[in-house]
Protein backbone atom coordinates (compact mmCIF):
# COMPACT_ATOMS: atom_id res chain seq x y z
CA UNK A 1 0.00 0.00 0.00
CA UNK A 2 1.38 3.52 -0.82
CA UNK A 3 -0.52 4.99 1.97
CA UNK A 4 1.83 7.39 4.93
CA UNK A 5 3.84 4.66 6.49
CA UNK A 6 4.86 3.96 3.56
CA UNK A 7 6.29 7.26 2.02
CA UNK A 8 7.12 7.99 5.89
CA UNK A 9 9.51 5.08 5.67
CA UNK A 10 11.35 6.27 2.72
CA UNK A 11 12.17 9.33 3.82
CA UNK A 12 13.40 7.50 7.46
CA UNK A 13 15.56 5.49 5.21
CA UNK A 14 16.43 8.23 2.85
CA UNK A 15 15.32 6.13 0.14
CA UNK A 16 13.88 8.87 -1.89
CA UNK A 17 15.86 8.01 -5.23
CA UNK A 18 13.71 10.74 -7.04
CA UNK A 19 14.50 13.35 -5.37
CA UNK A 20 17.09 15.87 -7.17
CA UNK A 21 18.05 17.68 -4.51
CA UNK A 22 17.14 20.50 -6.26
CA UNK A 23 14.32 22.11 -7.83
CA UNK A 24 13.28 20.37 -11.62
CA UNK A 25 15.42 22.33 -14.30
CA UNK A 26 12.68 22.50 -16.41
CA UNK A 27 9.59 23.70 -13.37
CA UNK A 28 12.35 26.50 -12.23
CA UNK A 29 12.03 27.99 -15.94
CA UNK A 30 8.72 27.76 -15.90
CA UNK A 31 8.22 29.45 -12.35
CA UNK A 32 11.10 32.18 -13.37
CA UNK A 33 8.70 33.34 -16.15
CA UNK A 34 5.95 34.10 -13.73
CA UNK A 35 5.41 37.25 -13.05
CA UNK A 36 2.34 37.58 -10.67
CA UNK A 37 3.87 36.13 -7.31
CA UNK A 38 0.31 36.81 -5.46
CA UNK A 39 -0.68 33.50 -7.22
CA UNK A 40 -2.37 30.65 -5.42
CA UNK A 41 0.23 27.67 -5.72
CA UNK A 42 -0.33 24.18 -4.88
CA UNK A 43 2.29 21.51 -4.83
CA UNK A 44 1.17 17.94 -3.93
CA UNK A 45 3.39 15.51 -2.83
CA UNK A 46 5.84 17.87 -2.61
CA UNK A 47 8.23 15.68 -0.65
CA UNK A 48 11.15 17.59 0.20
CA UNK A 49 10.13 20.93 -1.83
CA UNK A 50 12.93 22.24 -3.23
CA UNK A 51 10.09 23.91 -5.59
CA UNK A 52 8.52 25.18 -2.61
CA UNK A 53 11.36 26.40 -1.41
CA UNK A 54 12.64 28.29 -4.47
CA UNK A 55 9.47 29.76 -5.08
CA UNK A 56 8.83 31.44 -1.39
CA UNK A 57 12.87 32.16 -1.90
CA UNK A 58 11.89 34.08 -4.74
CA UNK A 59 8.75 36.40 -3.86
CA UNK A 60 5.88 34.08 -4.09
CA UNK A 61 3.42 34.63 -1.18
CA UNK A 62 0.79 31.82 -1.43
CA UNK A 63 1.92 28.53 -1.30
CA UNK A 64 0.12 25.25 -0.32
CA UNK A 65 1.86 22.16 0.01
CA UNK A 66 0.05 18.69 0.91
CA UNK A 67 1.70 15.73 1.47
CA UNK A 68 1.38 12.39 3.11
CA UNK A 69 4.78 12.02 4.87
CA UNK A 70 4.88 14.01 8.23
CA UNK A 71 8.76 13.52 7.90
CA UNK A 72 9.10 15.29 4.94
CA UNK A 73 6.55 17.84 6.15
CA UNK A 74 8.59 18.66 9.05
CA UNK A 75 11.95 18.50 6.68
CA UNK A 76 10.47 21.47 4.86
CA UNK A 77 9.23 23.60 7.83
CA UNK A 78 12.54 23.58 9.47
CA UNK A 79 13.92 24.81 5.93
CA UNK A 80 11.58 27.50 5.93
CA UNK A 81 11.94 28.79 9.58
CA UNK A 82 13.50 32.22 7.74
CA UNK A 83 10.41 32.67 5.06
CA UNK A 84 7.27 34.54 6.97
CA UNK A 85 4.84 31.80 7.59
CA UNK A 86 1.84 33.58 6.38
CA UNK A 87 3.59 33.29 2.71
CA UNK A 88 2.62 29.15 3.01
CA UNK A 89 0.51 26.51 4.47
CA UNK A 90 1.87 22.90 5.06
CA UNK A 91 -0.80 20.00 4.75
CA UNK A 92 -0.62 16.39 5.94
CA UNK A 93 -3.24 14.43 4.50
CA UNK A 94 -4.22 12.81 0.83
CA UNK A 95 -4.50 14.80 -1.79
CA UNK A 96 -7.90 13.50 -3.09
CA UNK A 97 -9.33 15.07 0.09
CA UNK A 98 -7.86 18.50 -0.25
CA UNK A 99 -9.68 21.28 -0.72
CA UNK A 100 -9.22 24.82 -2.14
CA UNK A 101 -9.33 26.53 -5.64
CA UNK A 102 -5.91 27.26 -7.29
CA UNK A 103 -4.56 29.55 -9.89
CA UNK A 104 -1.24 27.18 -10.75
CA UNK A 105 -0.73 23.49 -9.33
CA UNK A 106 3.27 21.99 -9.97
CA UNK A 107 3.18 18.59 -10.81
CA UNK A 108 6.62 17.31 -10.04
CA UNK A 109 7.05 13.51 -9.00
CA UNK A 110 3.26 13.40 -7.79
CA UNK A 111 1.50 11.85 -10.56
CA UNK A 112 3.91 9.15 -11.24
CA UNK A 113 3.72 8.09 -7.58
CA UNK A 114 0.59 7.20 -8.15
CA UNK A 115 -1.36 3.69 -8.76
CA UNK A 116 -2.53 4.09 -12.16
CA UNK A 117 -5.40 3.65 -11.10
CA UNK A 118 -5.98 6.41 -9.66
CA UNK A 119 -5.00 8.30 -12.60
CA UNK A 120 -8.22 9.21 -13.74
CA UNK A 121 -9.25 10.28 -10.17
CA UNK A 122 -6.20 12.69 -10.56
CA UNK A 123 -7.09 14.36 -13.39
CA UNK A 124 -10.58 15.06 -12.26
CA UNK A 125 -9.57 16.77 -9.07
CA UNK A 126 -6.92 18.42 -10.13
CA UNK A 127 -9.38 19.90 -12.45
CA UNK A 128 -11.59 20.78 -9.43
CA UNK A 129 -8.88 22.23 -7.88
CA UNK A 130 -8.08 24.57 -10.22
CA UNK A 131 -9.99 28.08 -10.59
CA UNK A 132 -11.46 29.01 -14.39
CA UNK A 133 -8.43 30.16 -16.02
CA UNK A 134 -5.86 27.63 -14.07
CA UNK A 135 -2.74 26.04 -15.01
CA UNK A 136 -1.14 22.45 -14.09
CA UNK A 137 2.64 22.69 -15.00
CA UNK A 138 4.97 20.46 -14.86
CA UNK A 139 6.77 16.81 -15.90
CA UNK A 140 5.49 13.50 -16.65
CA UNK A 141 7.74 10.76 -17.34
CA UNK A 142 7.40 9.45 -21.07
CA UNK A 143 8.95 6.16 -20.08
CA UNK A 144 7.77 2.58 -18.83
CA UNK A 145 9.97 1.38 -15.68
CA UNK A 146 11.10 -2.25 -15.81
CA UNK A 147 9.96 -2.97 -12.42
CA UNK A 148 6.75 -2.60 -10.07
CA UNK A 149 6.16 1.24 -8.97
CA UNK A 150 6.65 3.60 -8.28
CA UNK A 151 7.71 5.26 -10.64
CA UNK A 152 5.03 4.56 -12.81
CA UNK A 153 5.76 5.61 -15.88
CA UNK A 154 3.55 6.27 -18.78
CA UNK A 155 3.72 7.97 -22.78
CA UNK A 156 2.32 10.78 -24.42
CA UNK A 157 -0.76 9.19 -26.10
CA UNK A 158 -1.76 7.47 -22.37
CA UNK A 159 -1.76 11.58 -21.00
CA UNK A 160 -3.23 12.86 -23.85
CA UNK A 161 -6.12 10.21 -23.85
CA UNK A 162 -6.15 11.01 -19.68
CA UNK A 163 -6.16 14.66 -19.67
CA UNK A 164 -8.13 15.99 -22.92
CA UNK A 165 -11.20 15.86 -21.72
CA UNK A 166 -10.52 18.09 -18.72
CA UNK A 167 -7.83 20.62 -19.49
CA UNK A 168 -6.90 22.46 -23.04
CA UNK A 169 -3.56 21.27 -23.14
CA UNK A 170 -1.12 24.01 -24.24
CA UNK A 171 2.05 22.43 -24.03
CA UNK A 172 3.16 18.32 -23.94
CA UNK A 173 6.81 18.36 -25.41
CA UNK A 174 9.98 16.57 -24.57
CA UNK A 175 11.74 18.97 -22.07
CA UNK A 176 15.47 19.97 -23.26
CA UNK A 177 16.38 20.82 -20.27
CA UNK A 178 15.85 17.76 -17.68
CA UNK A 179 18.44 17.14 -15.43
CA UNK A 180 21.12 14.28 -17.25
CA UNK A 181 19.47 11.17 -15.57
CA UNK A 182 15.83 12.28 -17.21
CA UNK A 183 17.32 13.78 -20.84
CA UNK A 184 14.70 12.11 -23.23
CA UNK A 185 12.20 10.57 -20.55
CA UNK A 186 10.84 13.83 -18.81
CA UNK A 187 7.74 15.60 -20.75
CA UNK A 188 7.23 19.09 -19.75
CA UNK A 189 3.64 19.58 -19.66
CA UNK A 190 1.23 22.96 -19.88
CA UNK A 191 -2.33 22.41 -18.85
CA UNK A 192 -5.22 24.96 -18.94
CA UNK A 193 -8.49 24.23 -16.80
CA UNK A 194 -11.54 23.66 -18.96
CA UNK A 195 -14.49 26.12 -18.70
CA UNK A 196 -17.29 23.27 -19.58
CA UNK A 197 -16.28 19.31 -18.75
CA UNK A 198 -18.27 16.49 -20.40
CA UNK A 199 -20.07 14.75 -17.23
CA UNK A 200 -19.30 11.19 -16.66
């Protein structure tokens, strides 16, 4: 079960093998290009949240961050004992029972931590997360694994089929600039909330 003992164990073994140690080449263009740092931002599963951490670093005053590992929670807090702690909220608890509305969520080793079979669950509440106009950034793998997950991999075709009928997707392209270890298997992705969704 990937439920909290589990992720808590991983990060009380420091087996977290997908974490940079860093923030995403690829995300920290994206969030350099921002320009409104009032924005609502959501990171789930953060993990250790070297995203988190770059963006409060750099001006960004609304920040949520949920995640089921209390370890990693309080990894983060103590990194962000300088940043004012009205400029973000840290959550423990699942991320299909978060609430809030969103004007950018960072998708950054979340989704492919993930049963697949909850993919389709993901996609619909990351689409109720998001407010009219919002964006989900970030990098899917483009890649199958050739073991059990996670990682669970995935390819372009699988995302487009998962996402399409949610969010008007903007960008889904190979990212150039991946750190060495993902060159070729990271696709940066650009989704846009959609106004009307077909009811299932």
């Amino acid at each position: 079960m990937l439920d909290e003992n589990y992720w808590n164990s991983k990060y009380q073994h420091q087996q977290t093998g997908w974490d940079l140690g860093q923030v995403s080449p690829p995300i920290k263009a994206y969030i350099n290009q921002l320009k409104n740092k009032e924005i609502a931002i959501l990171i789930p599963g953060a993990g250790n949240g070297h995203e988190a951490i770059y963006l409060l670093e750099n001006g960004f005053k609304n920040i949520t961050v949920v995640d089921l590992a209390e370890i990693a929670l309080d990894n983060l807090k103590s990194k962000l004992r300088n940043i004012n702690p009205s400029y973000y909220h840290l959550e423990k608890g699942d991320f299909f029972n978060h609430q809030g509305q969103y004007d950018l969520i960072l998708e950054q080793t979340f989704f492919c931590a993930l049963h697949p079979d909850l993919r389709g669950n993901y996609v619909k509440h990351m689409q109720q997360l998001l407010k009219p106009n919002g964006k989900l950034a970030g990098l899917l793998f483009s890649k199958t694994f050739p073991f059990e997950g996670p990682p669970f991999g995935g390819s372009k075709k699988e995302y487009l089929d998962l996402f399409e009928a949610y969010f008007d997707i903007k960008i889904m392209e190979e990212a150039y600039n991946s750190v060495k270890p993902r060159l070729s298997s990271e696709l940066f992705v650009l989704f846009k909330r959609k106004y009307l969704v077909l009811s299932s």
